[in-house]
Structures are given as C-alpha cells and as structure tokens.
PDB file of N, CA and C in Angstrom:
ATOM      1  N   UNK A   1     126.676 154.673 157.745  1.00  0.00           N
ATOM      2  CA  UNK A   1     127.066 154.600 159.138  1.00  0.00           C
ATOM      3  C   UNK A   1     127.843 153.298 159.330  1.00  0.00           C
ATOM      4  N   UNK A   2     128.942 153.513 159.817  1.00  0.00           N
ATOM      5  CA  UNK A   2     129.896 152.000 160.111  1.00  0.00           C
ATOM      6  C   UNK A   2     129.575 151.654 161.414  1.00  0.00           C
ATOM      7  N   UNK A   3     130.037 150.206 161.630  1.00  0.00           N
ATOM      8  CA  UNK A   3     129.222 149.891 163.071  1.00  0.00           C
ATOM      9  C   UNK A   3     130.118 150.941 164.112  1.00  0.00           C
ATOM     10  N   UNK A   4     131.008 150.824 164.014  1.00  0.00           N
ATOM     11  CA  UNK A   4     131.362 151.778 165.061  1.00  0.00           C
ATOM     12  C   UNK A   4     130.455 152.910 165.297  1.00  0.00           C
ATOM     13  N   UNK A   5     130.237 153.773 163.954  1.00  0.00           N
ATOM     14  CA  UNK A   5     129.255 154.594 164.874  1.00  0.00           C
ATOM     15  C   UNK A   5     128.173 154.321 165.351  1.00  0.00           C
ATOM     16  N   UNK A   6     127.544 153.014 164.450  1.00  0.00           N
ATOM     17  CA  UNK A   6     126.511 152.511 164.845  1.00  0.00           C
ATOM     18  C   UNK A   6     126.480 152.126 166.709  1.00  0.00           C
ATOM     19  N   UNK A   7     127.855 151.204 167.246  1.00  0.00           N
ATOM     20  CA  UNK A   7     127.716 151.234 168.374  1.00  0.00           C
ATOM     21  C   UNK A   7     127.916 152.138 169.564  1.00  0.00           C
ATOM     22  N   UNK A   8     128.800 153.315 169.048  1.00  0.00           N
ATOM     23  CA  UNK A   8     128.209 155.035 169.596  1.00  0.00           C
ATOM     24  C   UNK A   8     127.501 155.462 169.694  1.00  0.00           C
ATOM     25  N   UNK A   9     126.075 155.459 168.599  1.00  0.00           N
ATOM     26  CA  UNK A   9     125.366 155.972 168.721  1.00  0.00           C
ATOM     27  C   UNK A   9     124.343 155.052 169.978  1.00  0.00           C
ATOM     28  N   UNK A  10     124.548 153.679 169.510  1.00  0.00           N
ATOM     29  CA  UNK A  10     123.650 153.003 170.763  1.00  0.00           C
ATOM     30  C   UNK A  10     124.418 153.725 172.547  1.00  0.00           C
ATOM     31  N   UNK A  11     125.305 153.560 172.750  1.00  0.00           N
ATOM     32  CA  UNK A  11     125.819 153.729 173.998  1.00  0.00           C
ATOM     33  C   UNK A  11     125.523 155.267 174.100  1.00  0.00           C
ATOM     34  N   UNK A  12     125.985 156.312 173.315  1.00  0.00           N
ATOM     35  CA  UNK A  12     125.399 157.734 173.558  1.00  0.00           C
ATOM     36  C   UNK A  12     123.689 157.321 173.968  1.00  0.00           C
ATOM     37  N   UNK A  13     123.142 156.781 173.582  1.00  0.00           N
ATOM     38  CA  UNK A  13     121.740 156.951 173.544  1.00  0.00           C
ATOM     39  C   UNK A  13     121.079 156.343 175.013  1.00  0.00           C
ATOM     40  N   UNK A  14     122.058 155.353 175.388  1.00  0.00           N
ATOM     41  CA  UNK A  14     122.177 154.247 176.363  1.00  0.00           C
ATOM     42  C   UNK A  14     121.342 153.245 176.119  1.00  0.00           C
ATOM     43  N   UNK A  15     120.747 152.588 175.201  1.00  0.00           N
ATOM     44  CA  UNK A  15     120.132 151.917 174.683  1.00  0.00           C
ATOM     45  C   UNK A  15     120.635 150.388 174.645  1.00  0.00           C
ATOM     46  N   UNK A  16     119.697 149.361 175.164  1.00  0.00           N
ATOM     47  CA  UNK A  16     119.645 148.036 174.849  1.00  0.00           C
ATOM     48  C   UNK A  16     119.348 147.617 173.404  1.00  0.00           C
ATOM     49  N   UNK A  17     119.651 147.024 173.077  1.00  0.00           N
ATOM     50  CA  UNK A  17     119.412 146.565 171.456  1.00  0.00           C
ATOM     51  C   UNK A  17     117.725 146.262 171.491  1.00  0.00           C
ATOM     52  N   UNK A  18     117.483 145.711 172.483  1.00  0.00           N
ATOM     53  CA  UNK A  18     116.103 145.503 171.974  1.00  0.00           C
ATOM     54  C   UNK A  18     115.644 146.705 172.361  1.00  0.00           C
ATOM     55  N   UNK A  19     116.048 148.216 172.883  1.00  0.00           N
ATOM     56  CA  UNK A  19     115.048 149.387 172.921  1.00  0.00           C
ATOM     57  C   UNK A  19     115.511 149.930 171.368  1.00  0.00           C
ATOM     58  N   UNK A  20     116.606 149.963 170.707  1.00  0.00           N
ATOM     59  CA  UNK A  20     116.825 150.583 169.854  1.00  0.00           C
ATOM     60  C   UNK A  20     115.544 149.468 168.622  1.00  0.00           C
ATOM     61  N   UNK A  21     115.545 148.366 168.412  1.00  0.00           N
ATOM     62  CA  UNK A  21     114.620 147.323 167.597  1.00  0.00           C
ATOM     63  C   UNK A  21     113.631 148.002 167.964  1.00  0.00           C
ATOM     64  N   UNK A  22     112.683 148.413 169.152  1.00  0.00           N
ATOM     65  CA  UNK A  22     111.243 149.269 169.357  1.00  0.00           C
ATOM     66  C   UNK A  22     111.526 150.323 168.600  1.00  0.00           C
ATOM     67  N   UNK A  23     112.348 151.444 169.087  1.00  0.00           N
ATOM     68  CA  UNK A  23     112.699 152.445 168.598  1.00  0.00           C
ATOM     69  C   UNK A  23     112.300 152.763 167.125  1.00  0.00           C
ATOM     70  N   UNK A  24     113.579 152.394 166.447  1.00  0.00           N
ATOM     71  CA  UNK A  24     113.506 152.352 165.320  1.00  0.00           C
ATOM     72  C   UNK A  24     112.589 151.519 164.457  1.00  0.00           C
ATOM     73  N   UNK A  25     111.821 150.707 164.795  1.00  0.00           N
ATOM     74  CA  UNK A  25     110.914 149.776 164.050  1.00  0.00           C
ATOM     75  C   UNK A  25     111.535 148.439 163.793  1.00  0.00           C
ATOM     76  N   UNK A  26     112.399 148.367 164.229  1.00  0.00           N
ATOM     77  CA  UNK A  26     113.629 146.950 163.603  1.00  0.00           C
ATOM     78  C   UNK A  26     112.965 145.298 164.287  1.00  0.00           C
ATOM     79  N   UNK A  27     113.281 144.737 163.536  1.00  0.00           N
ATOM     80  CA  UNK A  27     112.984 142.848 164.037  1.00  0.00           C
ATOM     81  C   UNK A  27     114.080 142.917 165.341  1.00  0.00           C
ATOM     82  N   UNK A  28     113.986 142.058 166.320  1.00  0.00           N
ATOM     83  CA  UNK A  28     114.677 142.127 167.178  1.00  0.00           C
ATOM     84  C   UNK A  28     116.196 141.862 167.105  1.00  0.00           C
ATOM     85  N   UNK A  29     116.584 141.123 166.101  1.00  0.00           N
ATOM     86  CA  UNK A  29     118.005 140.745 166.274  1.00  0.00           C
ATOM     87  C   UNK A  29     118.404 141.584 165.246  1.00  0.00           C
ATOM     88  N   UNK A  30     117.903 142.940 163.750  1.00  0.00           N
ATOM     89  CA  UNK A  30     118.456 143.517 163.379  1.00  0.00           C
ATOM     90  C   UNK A  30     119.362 144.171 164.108  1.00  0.00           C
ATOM     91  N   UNK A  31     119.513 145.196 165.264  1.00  0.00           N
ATOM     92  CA  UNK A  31     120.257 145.521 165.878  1.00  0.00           C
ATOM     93  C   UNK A  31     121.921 144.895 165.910  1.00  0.00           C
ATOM     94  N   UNK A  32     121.630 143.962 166.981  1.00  0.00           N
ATOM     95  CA  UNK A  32     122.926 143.046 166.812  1.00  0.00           C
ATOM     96  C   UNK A  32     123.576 142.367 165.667  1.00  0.00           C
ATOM     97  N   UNK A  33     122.848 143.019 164.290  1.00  0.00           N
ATOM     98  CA  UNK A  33     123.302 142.704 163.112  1.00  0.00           C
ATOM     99  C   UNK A  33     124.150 144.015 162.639  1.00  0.00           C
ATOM    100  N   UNK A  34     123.514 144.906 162.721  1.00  0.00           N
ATOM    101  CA  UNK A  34     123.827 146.331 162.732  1.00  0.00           C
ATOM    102  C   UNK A  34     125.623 146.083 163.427  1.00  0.00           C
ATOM    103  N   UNK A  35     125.768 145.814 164.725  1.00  0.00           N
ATOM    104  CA  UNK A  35     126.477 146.251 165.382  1.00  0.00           C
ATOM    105  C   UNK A  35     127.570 145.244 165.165  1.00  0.00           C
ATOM    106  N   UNK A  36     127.352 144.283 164.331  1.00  0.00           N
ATOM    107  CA  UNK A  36     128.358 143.263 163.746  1.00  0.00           C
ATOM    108  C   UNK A  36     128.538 143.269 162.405  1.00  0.00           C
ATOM    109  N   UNK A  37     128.307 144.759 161.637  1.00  0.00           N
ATOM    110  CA  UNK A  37     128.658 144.937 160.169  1.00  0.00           C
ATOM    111  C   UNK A  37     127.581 144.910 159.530  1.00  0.00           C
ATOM    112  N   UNK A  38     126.285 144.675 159.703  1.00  0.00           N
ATOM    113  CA  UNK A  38     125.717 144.374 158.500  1.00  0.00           C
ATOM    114  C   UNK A  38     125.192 146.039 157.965  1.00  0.00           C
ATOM    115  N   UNK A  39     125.060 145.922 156.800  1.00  0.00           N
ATOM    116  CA  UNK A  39     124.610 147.034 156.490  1.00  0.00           C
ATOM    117  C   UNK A  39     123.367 148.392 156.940  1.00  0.00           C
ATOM    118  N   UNK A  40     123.313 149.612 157.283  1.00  0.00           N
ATOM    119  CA  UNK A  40     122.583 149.839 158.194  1.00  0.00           C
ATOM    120  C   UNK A  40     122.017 151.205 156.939  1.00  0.00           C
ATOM    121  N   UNK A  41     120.692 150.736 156.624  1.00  0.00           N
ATOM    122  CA  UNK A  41     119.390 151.627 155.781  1.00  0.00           C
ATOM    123  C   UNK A  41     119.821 152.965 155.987  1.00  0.00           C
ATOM    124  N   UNK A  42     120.144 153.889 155.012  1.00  0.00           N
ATOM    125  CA  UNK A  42     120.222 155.633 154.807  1.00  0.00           C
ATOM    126  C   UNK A  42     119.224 155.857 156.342  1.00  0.00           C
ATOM    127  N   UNK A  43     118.158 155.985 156.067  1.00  0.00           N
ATOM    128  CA  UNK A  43     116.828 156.419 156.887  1.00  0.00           C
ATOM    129  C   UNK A  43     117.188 155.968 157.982  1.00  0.00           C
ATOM    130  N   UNK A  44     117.877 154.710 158.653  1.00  0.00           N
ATOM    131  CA  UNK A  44     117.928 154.501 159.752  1.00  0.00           C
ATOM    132  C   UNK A  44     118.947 155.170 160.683  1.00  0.00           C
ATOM    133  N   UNK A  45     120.101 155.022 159.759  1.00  0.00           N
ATOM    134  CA  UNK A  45     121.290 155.540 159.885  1.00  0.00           C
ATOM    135  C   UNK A  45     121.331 157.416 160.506  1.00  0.00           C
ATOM    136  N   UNK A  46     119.960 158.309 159.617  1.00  0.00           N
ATOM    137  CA  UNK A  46     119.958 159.388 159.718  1.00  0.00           C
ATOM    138  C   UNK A  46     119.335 159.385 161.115  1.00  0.00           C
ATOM    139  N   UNK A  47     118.414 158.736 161.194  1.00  0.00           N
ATOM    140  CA  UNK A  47     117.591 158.759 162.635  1.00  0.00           C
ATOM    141  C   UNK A  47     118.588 158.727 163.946  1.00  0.00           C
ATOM    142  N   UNK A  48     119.156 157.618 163.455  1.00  0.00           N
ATOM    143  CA  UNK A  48     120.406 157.614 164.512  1.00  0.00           C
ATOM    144  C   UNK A  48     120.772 158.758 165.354  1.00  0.00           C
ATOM    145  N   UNK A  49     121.096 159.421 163.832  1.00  0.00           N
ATOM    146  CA  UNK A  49     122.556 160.785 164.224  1.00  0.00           C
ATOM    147  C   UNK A  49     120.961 161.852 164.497  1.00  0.00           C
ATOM    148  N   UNK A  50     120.192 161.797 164.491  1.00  0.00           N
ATOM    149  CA  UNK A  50     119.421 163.061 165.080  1.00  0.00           C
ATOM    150  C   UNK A  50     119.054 162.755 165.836  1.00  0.00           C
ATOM    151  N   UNK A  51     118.824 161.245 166.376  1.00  0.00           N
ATOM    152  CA  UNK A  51     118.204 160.623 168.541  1.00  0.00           C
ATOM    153  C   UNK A  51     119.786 161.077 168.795  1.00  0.00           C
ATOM    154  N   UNK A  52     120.633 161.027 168.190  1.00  0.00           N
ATOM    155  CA  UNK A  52     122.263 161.392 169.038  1.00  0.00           C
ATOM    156  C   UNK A  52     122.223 162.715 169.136  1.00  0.00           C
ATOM    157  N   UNK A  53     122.175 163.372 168.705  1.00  0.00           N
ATOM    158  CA  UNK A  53     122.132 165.233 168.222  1.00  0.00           C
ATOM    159  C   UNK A  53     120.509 165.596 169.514  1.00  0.00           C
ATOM    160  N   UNK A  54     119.773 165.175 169.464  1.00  0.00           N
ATOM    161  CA  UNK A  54     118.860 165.277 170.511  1.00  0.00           C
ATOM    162  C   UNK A  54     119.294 164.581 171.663  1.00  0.00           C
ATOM    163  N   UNK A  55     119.415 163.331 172.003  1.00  0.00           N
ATOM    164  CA  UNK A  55     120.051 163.089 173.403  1.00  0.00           C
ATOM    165  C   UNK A  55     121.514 164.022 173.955  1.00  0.00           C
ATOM    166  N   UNK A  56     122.237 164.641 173.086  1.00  0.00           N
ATOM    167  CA  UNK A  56     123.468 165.455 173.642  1.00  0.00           C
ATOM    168  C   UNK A  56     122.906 167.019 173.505  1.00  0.00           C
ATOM    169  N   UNK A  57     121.936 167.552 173.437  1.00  0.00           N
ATOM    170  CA  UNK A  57     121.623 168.744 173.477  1.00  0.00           C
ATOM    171  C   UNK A  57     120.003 168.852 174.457  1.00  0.00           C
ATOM    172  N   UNK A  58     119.624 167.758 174.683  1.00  0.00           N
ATOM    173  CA  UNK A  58     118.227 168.031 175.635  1.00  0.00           C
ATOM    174  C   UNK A  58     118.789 166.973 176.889  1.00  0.00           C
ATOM    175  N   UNK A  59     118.046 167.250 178.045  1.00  0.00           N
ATOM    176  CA  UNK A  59     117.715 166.895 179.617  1.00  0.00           C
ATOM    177  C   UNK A  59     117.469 165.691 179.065  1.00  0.00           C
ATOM    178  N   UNK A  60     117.837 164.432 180.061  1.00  0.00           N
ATOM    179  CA  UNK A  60     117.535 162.838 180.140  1.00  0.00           C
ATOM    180  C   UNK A  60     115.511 163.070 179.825  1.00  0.00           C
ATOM    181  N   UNK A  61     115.025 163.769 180.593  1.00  0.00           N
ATOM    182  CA  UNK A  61     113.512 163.599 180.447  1.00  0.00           C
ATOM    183  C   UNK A  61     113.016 164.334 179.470  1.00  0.00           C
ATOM    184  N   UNK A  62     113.387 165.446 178.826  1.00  0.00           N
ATOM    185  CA  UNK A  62     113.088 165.699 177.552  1.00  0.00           C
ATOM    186  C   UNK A  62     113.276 165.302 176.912  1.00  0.00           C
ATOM    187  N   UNK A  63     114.325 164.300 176.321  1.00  0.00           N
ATOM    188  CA  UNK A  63     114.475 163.517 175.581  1.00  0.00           C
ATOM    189  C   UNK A  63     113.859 162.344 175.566  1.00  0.00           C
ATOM    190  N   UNK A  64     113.619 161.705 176.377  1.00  0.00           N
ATOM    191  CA  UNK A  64     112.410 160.272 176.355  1.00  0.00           C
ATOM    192  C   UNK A  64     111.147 160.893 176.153  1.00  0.00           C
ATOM    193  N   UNK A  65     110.874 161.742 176.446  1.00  0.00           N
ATOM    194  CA  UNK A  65     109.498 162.525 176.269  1.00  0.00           C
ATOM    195  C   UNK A  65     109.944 162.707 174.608  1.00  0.00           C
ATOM    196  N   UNK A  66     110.588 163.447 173.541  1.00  0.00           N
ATOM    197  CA  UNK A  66     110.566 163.680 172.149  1.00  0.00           C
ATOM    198  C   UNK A  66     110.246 161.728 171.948  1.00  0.00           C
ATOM    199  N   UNK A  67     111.453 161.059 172.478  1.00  0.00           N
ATOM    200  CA  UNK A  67     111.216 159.659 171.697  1.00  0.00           C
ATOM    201  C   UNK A  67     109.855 158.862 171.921  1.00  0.00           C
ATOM    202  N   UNK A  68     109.398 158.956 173.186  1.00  0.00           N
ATOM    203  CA  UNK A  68     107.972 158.353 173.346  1.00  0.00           C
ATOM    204  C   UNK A  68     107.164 158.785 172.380  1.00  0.00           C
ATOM    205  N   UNK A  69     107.525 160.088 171.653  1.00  0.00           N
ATOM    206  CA  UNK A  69     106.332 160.712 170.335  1.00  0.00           C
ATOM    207  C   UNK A  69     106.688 159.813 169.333  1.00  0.00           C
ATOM    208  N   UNK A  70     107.705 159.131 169.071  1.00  0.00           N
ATOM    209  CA  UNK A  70     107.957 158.447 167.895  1.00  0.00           C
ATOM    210  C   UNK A  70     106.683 157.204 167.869  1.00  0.00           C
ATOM    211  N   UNK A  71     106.356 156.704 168.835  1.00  0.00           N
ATOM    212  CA  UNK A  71     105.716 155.869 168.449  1.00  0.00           C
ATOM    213  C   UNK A  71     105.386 154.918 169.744  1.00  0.00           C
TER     214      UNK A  71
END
C-alpha cells in the first residue's frame, strides 16, 4: 500500500490518525508515519482495503457497529 492509498483509505474511512492507531493496534505516531512513506505491514495494509470495502458498501452505523467488534 503506498501512502497515497494509505491516506485514502484514512479519509474514506474518516478517521483521525489516532482512531486509525486504536483501530488497527498501532503506537500512536505509527500512523503519521504510514502517511509520510514509511513502510505499511501486508496485514495492515489488507485490513485497510477491507474497513474501505466495508465502509463503501454498509450504512455509517453498521459500519462502526462491525468495527467496535474489532476490539
């Protein structure tokens, strides 16, 4: 994932960097590392594109309802 999509996928998602760091499990400033090149983990990367693929195919509240199951 290049940051670009990396920072698509945050704005599709509408996400603050520090909700995507909860989210995904990340230290707080990984994010803003992410979104300035640094390299971004297979596993994280996939998660990404399926919270994107679920936020563009479910309702604003079905979708926080799937992500609140994450954790």
């Amino acid at each position: 994932m290049t940051r670009s999509e990396y920072r698509h996928a945050r704005e599709t998602l509408g996400w603050t960097h520090k909700r995507m760091a909860e989210v995904l499990g990340l230290g707080r400033r990984t994010p803003y590392r992410y979104q300035e090149g640094a390299t971004i983990p297979e596993p994280a990367a996939r998660l990404l594109r399926l919270l994107v693929t679920l936020r563009l195919t479910n309702s604003e509240k079905k979708f926080e309802a799937l992500v609140s199951q994450l954790g």
